[in-house]
C-alpha atoms as a PDB file:
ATOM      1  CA  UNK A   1     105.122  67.411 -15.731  1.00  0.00           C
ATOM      2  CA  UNK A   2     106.298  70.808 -16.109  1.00  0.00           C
ATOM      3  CA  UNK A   3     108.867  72.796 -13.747  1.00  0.00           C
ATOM      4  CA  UNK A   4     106.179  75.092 -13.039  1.00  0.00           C
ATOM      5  CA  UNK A   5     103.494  72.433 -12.078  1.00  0.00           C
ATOM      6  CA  UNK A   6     105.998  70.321 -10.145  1.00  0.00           C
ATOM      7  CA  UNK A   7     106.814  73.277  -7.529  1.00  0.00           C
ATOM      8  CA  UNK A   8     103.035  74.317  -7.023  1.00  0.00           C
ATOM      9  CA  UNK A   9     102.368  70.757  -5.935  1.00  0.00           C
ATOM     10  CA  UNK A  10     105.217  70.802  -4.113  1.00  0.00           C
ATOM     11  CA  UNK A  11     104.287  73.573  -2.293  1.00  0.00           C
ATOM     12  CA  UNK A  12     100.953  72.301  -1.777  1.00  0.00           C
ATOM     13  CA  UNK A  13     102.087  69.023  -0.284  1.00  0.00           C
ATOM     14  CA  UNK A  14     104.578  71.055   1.856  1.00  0.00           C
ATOM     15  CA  UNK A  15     102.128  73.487   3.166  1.00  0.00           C
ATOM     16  CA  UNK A  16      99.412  70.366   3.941  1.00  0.00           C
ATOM     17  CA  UNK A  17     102.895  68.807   5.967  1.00  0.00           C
ATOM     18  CA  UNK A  18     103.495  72.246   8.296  1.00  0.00           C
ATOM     19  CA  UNK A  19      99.801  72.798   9.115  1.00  0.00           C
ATOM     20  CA  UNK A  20      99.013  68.896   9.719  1.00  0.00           C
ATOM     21  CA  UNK A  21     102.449  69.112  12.099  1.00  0.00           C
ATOM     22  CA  UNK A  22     101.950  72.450  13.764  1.00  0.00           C
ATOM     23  CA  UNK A  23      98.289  71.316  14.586  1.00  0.00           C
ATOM     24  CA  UNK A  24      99.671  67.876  16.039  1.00  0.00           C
ATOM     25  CA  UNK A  25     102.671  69.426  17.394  1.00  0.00           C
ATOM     26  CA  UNK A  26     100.316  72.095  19.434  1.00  0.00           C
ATOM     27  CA  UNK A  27      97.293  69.778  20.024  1.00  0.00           C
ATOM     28  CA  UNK A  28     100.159  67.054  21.833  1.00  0.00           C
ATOM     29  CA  UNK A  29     101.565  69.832  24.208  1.00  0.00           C
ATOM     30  CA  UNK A  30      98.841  71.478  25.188  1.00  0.00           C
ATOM     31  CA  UNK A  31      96.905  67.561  25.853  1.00  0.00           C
ATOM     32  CA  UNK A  32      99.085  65.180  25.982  1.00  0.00           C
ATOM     33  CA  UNK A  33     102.126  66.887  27.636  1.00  0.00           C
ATOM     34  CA  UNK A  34     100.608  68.570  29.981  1.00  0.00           C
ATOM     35  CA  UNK A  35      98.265  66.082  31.056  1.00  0.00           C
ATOM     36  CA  UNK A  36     101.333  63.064  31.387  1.00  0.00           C
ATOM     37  CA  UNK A  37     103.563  65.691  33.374  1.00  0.00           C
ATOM     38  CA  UNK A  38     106.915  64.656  34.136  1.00  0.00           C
ATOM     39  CA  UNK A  39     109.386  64.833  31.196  1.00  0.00           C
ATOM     40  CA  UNK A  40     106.545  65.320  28.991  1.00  0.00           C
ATOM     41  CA  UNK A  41     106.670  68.928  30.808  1.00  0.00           C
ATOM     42  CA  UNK A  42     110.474  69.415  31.192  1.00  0.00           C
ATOM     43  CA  UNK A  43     111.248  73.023  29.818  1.00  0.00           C
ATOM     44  CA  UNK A  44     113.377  71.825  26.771  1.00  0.00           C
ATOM     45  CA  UNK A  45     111.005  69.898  25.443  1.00  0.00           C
ATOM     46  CA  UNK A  46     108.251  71.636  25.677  1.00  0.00           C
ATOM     47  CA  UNK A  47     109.569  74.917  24.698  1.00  0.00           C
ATOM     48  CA  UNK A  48     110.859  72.669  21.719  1.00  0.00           C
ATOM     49  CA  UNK A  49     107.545  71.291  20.741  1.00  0.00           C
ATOM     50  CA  UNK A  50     105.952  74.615  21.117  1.00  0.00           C
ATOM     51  CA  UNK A  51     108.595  76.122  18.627  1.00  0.00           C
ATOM     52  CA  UNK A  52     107.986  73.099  16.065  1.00  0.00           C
ATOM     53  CA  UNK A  53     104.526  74.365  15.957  1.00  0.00           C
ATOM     54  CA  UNK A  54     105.508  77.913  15.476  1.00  0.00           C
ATOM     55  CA  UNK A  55     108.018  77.251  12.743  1.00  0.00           C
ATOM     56  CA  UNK A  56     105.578  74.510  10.910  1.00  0.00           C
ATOM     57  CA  UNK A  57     102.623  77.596  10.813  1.00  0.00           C
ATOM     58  CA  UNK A  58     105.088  80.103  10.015  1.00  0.00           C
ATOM     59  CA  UNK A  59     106.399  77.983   6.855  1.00  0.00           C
ATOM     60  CA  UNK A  60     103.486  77.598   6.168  1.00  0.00           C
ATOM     61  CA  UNK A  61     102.560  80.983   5.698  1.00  0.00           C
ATOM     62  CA  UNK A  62     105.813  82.208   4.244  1.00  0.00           C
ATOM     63  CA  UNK A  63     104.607  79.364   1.569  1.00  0.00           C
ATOM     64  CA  UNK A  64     100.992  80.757   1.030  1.00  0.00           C
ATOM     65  CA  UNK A  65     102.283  84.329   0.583  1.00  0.00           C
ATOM     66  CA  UNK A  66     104.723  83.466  -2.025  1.00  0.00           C
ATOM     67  CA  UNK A  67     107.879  85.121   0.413  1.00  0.00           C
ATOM     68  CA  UNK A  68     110.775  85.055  -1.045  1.00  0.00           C
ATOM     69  CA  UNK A  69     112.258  83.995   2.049  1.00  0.00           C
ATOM     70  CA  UNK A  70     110.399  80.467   2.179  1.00  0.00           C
ATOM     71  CA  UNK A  71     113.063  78.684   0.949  1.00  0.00           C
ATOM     72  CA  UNK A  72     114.907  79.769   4.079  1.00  0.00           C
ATOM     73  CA  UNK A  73     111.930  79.182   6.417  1.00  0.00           C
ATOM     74  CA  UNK A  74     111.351  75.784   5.241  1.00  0.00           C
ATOM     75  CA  UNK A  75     114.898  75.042   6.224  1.00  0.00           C
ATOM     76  CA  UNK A  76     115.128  75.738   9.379  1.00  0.00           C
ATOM     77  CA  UNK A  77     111.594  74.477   9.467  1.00  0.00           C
ATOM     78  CA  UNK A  78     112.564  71.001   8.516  1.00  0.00           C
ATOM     79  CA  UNK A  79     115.412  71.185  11.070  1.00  0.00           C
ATOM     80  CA  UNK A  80     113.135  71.807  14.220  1.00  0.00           C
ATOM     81  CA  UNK A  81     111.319  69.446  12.846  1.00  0.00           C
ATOM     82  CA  UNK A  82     113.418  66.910  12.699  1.00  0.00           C
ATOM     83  CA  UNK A  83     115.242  67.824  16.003  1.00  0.00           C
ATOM     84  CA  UNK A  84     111.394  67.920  17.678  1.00  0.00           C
ATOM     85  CA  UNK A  85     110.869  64.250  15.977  1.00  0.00           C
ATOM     86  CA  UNK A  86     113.752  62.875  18.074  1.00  0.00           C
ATOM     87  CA  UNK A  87     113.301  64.587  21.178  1.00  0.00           C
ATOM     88  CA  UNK A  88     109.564  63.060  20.987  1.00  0.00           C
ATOM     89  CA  UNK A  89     110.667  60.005  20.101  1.00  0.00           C
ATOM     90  CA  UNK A  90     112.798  59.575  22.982  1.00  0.00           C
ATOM     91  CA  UNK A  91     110.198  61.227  25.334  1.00  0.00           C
ATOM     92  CA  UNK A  92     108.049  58.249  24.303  1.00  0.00           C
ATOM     93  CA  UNK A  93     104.284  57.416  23.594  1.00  0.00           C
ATOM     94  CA  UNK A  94     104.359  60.240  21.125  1.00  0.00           C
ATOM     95  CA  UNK A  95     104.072  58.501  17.993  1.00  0.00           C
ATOM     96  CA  UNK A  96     101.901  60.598  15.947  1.00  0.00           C
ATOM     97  CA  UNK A  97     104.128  63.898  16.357  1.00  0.00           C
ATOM     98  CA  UNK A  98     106.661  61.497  16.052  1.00  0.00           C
ATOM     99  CA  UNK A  99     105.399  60.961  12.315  1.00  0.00           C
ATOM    100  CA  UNK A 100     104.019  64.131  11.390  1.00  0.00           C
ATOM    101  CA  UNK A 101     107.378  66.276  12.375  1.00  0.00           C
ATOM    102  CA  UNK A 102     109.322  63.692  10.703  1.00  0.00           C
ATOM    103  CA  UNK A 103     106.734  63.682   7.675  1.00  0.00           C
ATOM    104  CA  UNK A 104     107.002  68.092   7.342  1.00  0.00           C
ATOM    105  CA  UNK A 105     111.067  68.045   7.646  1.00  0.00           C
ATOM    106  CA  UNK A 106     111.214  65.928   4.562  1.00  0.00           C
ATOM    107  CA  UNK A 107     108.384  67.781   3.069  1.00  0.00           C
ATOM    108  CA  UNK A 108     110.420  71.255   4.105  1.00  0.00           C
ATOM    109  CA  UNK A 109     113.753  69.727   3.371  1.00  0.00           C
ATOM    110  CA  UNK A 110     112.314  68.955  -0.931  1.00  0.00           C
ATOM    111  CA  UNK A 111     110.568  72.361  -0.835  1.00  0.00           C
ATOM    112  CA  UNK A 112     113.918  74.392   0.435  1.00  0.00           C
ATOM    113  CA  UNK A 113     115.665  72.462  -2.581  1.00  0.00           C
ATOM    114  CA  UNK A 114     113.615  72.928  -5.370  1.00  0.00           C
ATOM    115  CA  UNK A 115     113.852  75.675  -7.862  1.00  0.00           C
ATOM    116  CA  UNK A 116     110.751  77.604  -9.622  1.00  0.00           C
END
């Protein structure tokens, strides 16, 4: 596989990771969050989740528009991710934002590292 072919499908796997996460990461807050209450709805992590989505939609679209800047957006990307991941996973009963932020800072963290 070429250089050239190996980054586009990079990309494309990366950009499938931040929309799959921002929609879970969004969908979970605005559901599951709010609807559980308690530390589900503490400020950090809520403002927390609701900036993993941002970030994941934003990297994604820094992707699709070929920004220079995406390296850079994927990763700080991958960190909120990964930082989001944790928080959720101590929250608890969050598994599947568990997985997909966990899933996009990998994806974010091999995008921000390879060169075109």
């Amino acid at each position: 596989m070429n250089p050239s072919t190996q980054f586009i499908g990079t990309m494309q796997a990366c950009i499938k990771a931040c929309c799959h996460c921002h929609k879970v990461c969004l969908q979970t807050a605005m559901n599951h969050c709010l609807e559980a209450g308690g530390k589900h709805v503490e400020a950090e992590h809520f403002r927390l989740m609701m900036n993993c989505a941002e970030i994941c939609q934003t990297s994604a679209n820094f992707q699709l528009s070929s920004s220079h800047f995406h390296r850079q957006v994927c990763n700080v990307c991958a960190e909120i991710c990964e930082a989001c991941a944790i928080d959720c996973e101590t929250v608890g009963g969050m598994d599947e934002c568990v997985e997909a932020c966990r899933a996009c800072a990998e994806s974010c963290r091999l995008m921000a590292g390879v060169q075109h």
